[in-house]
Protein backbone atom coordinates (compact mmCIF):
# COMPACT_ATOMS: atom_id res chain seq x y z
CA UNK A 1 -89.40 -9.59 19.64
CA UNK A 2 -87.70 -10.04 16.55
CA UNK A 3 -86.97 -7.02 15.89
CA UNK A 4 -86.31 -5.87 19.17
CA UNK A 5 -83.67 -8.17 19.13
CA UNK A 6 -82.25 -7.27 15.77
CA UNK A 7 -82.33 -3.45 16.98
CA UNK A 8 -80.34 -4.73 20.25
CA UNK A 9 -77.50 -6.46 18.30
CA UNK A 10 -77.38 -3.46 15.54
CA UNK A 11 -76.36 -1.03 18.38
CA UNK A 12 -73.88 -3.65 19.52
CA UNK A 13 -72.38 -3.35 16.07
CA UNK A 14 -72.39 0.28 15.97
CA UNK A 15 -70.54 0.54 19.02
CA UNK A 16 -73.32 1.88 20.90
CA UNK A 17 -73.20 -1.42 23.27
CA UNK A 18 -70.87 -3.33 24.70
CA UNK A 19 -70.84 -7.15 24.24
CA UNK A 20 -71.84 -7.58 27.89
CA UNK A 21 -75.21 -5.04 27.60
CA UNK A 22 -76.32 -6.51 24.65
CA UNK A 23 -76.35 -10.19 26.20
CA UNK A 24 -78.12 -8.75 28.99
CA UNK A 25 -80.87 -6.91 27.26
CA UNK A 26 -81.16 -10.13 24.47
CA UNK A 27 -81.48 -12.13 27.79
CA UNK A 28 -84.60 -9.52 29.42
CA UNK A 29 -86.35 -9.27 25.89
CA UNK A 30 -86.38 -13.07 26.16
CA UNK A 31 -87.42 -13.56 29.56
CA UNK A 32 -90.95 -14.31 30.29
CA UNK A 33 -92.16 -11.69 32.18
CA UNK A 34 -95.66 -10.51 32.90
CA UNK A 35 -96.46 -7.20 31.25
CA UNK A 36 -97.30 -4.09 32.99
CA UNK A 37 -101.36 -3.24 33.01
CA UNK A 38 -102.60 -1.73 29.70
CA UNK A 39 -102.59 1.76 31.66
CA UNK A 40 -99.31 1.85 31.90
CA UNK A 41 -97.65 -0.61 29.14
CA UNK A 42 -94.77 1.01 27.50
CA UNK A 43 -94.58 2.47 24.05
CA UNK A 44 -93.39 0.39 20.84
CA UNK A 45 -89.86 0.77 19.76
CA UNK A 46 -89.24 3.84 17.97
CA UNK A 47 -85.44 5.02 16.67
CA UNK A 48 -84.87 7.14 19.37
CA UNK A 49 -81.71 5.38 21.05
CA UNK A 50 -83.01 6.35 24.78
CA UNK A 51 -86.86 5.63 24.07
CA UNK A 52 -85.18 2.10 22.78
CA UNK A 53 -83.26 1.73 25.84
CA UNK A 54 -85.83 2.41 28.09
CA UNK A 55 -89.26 2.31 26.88
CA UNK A 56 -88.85 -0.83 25.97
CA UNK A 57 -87.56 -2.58 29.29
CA UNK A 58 -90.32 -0.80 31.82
CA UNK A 59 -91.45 -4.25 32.85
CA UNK A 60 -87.69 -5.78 33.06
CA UNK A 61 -86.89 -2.71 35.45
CA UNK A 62 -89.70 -3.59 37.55
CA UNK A 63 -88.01 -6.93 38.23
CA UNK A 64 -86.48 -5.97 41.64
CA UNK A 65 -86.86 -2.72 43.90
CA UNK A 66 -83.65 -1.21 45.79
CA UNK A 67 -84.76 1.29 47.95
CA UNK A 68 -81.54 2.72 48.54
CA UNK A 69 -77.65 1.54 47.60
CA UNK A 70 -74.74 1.05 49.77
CA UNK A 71 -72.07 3.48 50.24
CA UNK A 72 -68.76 2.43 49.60
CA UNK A 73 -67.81 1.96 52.87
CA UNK A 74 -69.60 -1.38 52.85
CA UNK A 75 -69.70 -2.63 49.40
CA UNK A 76 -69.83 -1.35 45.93
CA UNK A 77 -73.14 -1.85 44.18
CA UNK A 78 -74.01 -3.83 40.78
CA UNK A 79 -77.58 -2.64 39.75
CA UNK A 80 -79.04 -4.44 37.05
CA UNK A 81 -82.44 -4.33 35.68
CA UNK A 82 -83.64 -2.98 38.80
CA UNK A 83 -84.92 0.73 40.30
CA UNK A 84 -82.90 2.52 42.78
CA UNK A 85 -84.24 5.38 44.86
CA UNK A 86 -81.28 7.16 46.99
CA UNK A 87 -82.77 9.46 49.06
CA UNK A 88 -80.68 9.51 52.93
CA UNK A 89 -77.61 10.10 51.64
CA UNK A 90 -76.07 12.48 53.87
CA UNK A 91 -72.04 12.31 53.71
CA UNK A 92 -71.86 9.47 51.94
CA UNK A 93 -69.60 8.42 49.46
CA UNK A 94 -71.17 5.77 46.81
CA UNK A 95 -68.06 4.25 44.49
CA UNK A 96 -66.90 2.10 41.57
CA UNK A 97 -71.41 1.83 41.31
CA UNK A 98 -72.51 -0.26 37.81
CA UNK A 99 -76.18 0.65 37.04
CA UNK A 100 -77.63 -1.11 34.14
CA UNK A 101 -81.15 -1.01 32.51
CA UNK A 102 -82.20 0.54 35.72
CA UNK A 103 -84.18 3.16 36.54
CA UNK A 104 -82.70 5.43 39.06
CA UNK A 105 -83.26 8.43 41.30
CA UNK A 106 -80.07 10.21 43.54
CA UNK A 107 -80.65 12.57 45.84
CA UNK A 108 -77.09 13.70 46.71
CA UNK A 109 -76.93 16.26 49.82
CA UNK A 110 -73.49 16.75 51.12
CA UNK A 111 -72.54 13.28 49.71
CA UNK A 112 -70.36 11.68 46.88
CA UNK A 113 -71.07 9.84 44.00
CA UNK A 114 -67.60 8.68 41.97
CA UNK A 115 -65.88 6.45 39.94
CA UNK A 116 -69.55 4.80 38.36
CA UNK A 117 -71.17 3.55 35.00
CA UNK A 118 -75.10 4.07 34.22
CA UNK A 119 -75.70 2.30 31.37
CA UNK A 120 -78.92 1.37 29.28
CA UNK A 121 -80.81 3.24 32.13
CA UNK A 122 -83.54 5.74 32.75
CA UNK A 123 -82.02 8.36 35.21
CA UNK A 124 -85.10 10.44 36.84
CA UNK A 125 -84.09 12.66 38.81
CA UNK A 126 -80.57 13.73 39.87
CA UNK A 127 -79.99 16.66 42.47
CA UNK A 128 -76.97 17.32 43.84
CA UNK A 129 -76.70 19.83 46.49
CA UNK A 130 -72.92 20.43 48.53
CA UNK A 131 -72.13 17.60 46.99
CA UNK A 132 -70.44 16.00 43.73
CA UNK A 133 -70.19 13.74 41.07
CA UNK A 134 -67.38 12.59 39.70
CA UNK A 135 -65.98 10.65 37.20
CA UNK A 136 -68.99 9.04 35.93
CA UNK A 137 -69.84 7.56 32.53
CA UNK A 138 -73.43 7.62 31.05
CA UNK A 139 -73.68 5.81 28.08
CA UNK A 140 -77.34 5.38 26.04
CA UNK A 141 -79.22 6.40 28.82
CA UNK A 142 -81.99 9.31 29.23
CA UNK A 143 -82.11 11.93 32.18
CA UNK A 144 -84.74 13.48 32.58
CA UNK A 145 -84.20 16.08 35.41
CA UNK A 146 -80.67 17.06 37.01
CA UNK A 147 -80.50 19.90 39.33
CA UNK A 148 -76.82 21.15 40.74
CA UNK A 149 -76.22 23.58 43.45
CA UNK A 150 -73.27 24.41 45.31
CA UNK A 151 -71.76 21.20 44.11
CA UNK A 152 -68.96 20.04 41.28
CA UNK A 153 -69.51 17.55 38.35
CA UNK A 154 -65.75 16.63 37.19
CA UNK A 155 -64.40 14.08 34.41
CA UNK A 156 -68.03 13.14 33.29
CA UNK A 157 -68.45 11.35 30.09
CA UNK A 158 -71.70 11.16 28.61
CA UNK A 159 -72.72 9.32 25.13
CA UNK A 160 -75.40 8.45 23.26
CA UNK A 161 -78.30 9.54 25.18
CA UNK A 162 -80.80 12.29 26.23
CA UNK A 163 -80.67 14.95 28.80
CA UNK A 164 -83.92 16.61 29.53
CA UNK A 165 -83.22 19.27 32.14
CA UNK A 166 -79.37 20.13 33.45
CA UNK A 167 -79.47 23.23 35.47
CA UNK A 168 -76.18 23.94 37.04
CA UNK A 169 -76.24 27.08 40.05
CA UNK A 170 -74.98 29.16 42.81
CA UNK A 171 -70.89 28.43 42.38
CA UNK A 172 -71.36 24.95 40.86
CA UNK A 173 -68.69 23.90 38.58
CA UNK A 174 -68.66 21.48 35.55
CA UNK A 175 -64.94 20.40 34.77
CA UNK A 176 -63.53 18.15 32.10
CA UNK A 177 -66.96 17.12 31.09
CA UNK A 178 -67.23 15.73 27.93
CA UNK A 179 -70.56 15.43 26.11
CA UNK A 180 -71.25 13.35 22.47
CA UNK A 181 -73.63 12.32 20.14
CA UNK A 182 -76.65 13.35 22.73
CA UNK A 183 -79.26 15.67 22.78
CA UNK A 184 -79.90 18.13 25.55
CA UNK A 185 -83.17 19.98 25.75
CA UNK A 186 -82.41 22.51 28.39
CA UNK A 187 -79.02 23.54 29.65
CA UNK A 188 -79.07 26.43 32.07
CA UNK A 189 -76.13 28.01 34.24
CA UNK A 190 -77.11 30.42 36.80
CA UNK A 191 -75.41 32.44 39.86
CA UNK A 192 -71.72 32.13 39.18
CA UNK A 193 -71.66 28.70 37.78
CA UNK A 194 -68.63 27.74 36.09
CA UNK A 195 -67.93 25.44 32.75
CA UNK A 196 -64.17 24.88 32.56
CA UNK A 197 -62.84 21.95 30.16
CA UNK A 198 -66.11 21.05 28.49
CA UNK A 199 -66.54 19.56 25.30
CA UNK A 200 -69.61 18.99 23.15
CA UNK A 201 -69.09 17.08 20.19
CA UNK A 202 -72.05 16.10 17.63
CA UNK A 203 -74.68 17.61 19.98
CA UNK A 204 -78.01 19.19 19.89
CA UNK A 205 -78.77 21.88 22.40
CA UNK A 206 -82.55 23.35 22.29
CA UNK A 207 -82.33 26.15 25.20
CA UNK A 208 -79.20 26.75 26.72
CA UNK A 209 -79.37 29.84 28.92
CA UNK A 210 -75.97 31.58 31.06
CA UNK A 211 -76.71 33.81 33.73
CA UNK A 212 -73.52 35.77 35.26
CA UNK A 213 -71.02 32.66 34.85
CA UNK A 214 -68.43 31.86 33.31
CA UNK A 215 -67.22 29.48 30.66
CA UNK A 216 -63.41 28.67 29.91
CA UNK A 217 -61.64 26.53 27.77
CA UNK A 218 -64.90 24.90 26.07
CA UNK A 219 -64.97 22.99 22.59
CA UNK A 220 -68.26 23.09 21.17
CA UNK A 221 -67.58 20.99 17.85
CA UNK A 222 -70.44 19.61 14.86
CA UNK A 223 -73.40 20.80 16.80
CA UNK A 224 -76.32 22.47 16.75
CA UNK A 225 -77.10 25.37 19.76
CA UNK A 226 -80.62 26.94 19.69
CA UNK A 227 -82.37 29.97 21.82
CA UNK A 228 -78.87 30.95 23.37
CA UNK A 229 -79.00 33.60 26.19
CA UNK A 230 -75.72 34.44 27.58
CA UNK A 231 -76.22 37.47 30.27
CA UNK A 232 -73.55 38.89 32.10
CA UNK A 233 -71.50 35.57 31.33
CA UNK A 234 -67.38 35.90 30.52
CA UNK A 235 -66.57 33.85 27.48
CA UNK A 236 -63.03 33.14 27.76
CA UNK A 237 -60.50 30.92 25.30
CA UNK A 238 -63.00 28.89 23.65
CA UNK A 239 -63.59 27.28 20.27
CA UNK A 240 -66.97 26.79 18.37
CA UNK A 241 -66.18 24.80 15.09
CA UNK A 242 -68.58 23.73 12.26
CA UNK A 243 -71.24 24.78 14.76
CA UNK A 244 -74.45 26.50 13.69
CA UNK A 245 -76.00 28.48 16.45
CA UNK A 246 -79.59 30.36 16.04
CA UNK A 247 -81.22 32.56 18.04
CA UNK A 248 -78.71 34.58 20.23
CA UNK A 249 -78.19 37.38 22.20
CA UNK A 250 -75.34 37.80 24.62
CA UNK A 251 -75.85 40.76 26.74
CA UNK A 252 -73.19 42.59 28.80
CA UNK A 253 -70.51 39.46 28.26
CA UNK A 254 -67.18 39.67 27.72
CA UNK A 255 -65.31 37.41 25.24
CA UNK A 256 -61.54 37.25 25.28
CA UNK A 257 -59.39 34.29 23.02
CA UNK A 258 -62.44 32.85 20.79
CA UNK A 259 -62.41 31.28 17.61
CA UNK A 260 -65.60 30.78 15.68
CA UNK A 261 -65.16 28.44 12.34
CA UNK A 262 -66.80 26.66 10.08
CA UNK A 263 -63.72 25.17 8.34
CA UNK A 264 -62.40 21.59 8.67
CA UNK A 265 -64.14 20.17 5.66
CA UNK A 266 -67.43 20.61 6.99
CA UNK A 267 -70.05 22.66 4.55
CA UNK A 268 -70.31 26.26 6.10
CA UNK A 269 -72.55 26.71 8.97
CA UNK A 270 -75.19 29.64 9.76
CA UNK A 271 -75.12 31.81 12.91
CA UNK A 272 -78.90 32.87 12.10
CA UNK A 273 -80.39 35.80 14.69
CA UNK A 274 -77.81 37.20 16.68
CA UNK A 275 -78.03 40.12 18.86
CA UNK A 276 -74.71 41.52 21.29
CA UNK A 277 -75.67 44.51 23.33
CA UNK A 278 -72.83 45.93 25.71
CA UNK A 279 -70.33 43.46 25.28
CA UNK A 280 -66.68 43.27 24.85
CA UNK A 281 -64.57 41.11 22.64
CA UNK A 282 -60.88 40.91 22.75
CA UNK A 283 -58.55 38.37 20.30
CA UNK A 284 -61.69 37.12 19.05
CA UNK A 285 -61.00 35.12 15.26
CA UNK A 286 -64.19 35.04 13.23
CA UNK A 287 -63.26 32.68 10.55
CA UNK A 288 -65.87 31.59 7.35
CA UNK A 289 -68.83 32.40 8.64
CA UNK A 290 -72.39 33.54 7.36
CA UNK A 291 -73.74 35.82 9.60
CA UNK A 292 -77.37 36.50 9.13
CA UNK A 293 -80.37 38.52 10.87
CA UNK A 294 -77.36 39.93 13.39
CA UNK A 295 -77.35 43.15 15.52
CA UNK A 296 -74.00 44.64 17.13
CA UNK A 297 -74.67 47.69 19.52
CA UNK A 298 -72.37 49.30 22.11
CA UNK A 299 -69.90 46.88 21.05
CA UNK A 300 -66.05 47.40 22.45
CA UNK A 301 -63.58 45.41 20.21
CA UNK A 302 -59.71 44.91 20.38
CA UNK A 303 -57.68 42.68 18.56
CA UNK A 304 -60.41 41.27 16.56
CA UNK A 305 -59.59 39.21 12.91
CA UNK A 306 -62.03 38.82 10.43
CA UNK A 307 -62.00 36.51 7.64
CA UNK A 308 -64.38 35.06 4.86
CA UNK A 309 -67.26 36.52 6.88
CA UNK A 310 -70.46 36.82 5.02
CA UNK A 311 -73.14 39.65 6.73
CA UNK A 312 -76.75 39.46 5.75
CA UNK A 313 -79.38 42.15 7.14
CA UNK A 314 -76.86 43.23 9.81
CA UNK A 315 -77.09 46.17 12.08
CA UNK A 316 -73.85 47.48 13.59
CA UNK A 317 -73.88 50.34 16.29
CA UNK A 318 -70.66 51.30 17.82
CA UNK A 319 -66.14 50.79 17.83
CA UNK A 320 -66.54 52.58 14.39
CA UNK A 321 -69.26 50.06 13.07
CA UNK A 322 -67.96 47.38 14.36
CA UNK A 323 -64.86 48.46 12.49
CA UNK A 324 -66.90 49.20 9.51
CA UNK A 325 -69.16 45.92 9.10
CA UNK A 326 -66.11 43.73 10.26
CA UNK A 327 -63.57 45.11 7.03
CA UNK A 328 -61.81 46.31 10.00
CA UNK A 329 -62.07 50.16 8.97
């Protein structure tokens, strides 16, 4: 317990936790309570943040059951150490919620969820469908399985913490969402789905698939983006600094006012495996880049700048070679 403890007040420190969460989860470490069955006792400590948060505190979320929270128009809801399962929530509006080292499941269907904090907290499964979220704040907490159709997710804030599956479809839109030092496993946008005023910042991305949608004004700063499929997607006034990206292929996009950097002090990053087939690319800046395994074919460009680029076992097909292998002529 020990070193539980002393792995509790070291996240404190960092600024991971906030004085009130770390007196809490000192205070559940502490507690006497029974452990689950050897079948199903949780995992040691490891230095995953979220496997921390979580694993750790199975038994303390087992400490009371709400089957279901109020909507506002009753009361707002403190959740603490606790697992919530919203399921009827038909035009409901749930506000100004605080979930902490819960474990939670929202079923959203034509309903609201607003102006909330999930902290410390295992969220299962979120599925939002003519609904919305907004204004939320998840900080060092893991989700494991969020589903959006038809529905908006605006001024999200989301720290620390691990996102298993985020699918966003069918005229969704994300909008000033801002993402940091997480991990996200699978990020998919299908059937006119929209990103507009997203930032990621210090973020690892492992799949992260765009089918006919559309991002706009998105920061993608310090990160890591792997197995990248962008089909039929519209790229439009976005910014990908000291970013390394590996593994894409854009297919029939369009990209209009990008910048792709690896300047600001950071070493220079890779874009390793790229492949653009059909697409068109209009006041696009490529600035210090390596560029390596790439293929360009049927390629329209206008108003495209160049500079420092480095091209390693590149194939160019069309707009003169890529303007002959990016020299501009």
């Amino acid at each position: 317990m020990k070193a539980q403890i002393q792995q509790v007040l070291d996240m404190n420190k960092s600024g991971v936790l906030t004085d009130e969460q770390t007196a809490e989860m000192i205070a559940a470490l502490a507690s006497p309570i029974a452990p689950p069955p050897a079948a199903g006792r949780p995992k040691a400590w490891t230095s995953s943040l979220f496997q921390s948060l979580t694993g750790s505190l199975h038994a303390a979320w087992r400490s009371a059951d709400v089957h279901g929270v109020y909507p506002s128009e009753l009361r707002e809801n403190d959740v603490r150490m606790s697992r919530v399962d919203v399921n009827d929530s038909h035009n409901y509006t749930f506000r100004g919620n605080k979930v902490r080292m819960s474990s939670v499941v929202l079923a959203l269907q034509t309903a609201e969820f607003t102006g909330s904090v999930i902290g410390g907290s295992q969220l299962e499964v979120l599925t939002v469908r003519n609904g919305a979220v907004r204004a939320l704040e998840v900080q060092g907490s893991a989700l494991e399985s969020a589903e959006v159709t038809d529905s908006v997710l605006s001024d999200l804030r989301i720290r620390a913490s691990e996102l298993t599956k985020l699918q966003v479809a069918a005229q969704s839109e994300m909008q000033r969402v801002r993402i940091g030092a997480s991990e996200i496993k699978g990020l998919h946008l299908h059937g006119g789905a929209a990103w507009l005023d997203v930032r990621l910042d210090g973020v690892q991305v492992n799949t992260w698939d765009v089918d006919a949608s559309t991002l706009e004004d998105v920061e993608i700063d310090a990160s890591q983006l792997c197995r990248i499929a962008l089909l039929g997607t519209t790229w439009r006034t976005c910014l990908v600094r000291s970013a390394r990206l590996v593994d894409v292929t854009l297919q029939g996009c369009r990209l209009e006012n990008v910048l792709i950097t690896s300047s600001d002090g950071w070493r220079k990053r890779g874009i390793d495996g790229v492949t653009m087939e059909a697409c068109t690319m209009e006041q696009v800046l490529l600035d210090d880049c390596n560029f390596r395994g790439t293929t360009f074919k049927n390629v329209h460009v206008q108003g495209v700048q160049a500079r420092r680029i480095e091209l390693g076992a590149v194939t160019i097909d069309g707009t003169d070679a890529f303007l002959h292998a990016i020299g501009k002529r």
